[in-house]
C-alpha atoms as a PDB file:
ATOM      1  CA  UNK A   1      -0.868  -8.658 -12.121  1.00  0.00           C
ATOM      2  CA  UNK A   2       1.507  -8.483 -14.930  1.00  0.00           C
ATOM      3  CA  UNK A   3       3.324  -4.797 -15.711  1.00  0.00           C
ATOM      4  CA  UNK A   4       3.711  -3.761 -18.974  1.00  0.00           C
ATOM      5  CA  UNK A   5       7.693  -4.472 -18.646  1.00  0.00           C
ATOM      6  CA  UNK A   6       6.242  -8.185 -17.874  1.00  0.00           C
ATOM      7  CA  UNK A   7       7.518  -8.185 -13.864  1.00  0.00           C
ATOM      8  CA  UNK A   8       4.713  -9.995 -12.332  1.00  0.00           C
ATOM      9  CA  UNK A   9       3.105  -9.592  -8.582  1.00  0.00           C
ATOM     10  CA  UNK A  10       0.432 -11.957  -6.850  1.00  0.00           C
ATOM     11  CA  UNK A  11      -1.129 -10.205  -4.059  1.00  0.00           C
ATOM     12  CA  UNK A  12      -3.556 -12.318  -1.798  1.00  0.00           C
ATOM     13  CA  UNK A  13      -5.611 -11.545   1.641  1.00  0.00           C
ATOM     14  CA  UNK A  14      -3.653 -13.349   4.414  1.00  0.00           C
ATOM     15  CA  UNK A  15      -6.400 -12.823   7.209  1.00  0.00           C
ATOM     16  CA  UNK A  16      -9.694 -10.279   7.760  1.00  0.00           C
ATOM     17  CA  UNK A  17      -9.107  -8.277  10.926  1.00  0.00           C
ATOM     18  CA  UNK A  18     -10.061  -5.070  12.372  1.00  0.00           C
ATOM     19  CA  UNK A  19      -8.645  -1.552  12.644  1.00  0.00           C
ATOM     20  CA  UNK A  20     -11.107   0.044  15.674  1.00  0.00           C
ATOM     21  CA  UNK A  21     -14.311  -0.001  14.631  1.00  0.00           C
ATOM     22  CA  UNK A  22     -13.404  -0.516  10.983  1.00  0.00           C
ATOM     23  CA  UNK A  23     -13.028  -4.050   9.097  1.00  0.00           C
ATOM     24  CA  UNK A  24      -9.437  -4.329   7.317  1.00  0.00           C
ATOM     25  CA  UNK A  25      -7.125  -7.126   5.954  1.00  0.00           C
ATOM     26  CA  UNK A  26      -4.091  -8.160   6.574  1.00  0.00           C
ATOM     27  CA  UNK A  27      -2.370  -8.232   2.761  1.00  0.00           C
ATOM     28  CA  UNK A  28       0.697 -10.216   1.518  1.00  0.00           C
ATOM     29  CA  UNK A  29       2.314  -9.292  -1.826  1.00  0.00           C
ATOM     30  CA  UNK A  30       5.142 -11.395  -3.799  1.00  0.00           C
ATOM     31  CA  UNK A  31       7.480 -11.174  -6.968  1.00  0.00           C
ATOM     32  CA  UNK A  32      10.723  -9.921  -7.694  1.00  0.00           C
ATOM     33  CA  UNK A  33      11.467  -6.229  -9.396  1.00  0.00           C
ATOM     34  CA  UNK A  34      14.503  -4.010  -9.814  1.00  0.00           C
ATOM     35  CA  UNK A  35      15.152  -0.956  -7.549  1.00  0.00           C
ATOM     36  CA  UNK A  36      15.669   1.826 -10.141  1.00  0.00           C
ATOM     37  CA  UNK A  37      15.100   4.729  -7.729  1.00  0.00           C
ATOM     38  CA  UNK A  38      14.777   5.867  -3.866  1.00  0.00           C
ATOM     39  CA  UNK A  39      11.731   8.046  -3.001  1.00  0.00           C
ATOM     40  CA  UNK A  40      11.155   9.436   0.494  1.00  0.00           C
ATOM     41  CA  UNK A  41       7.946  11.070   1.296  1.00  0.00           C
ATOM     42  CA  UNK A  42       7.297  13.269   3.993  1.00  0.00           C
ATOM     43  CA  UNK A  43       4.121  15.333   5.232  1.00  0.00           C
ATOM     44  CA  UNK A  44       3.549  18.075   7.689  1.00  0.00           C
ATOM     45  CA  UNK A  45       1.004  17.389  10.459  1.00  0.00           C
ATOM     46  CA  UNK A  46       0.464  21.324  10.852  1.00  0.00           C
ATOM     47  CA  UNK A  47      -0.124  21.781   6.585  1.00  0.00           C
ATOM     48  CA  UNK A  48      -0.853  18.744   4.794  1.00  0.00           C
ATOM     49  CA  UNK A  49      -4.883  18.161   5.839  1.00  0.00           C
ATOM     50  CA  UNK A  50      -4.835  14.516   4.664  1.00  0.00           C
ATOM     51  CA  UNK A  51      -1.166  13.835   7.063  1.00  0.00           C
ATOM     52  CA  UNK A  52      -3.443  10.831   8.449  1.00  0.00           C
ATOM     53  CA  UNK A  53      -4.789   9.197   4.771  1.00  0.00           C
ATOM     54  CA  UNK A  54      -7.598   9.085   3.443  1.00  0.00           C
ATOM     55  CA  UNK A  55     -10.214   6.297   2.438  1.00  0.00           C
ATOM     56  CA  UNK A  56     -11.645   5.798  -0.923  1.00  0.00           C
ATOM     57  CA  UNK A  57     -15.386   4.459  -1.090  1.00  0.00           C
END
């Protein structure tokens, strides 16, 4: 994938696997970019009702 700044990332799937009952992958991604910022994100377990993800289908 190419940005619109022209940095460029290949992503590929290393191996299949599973995650319990559910099928997953096991992702590599390479390329190069600048760090132009720091961003820590936290949740709350007791207020934030998707604290565990979600999936998108």
């Amino acid at each position: 994938h190419e940005s619109y700044i022209g940095s460029q990332f290949t992503g590929r799937v290393e191996e299949l696997t599973r995650v319990g009952d559910h099928p997953a992958i096991i992702p590599s991604i390479e390329g190069w970019a600048r760090i132009y910022g720091e961003n820590t994100i936290t949740v709350d377990p007791h207020d934030d009702p998707y604290w565990r993800g979600f999936l998108v289908s």
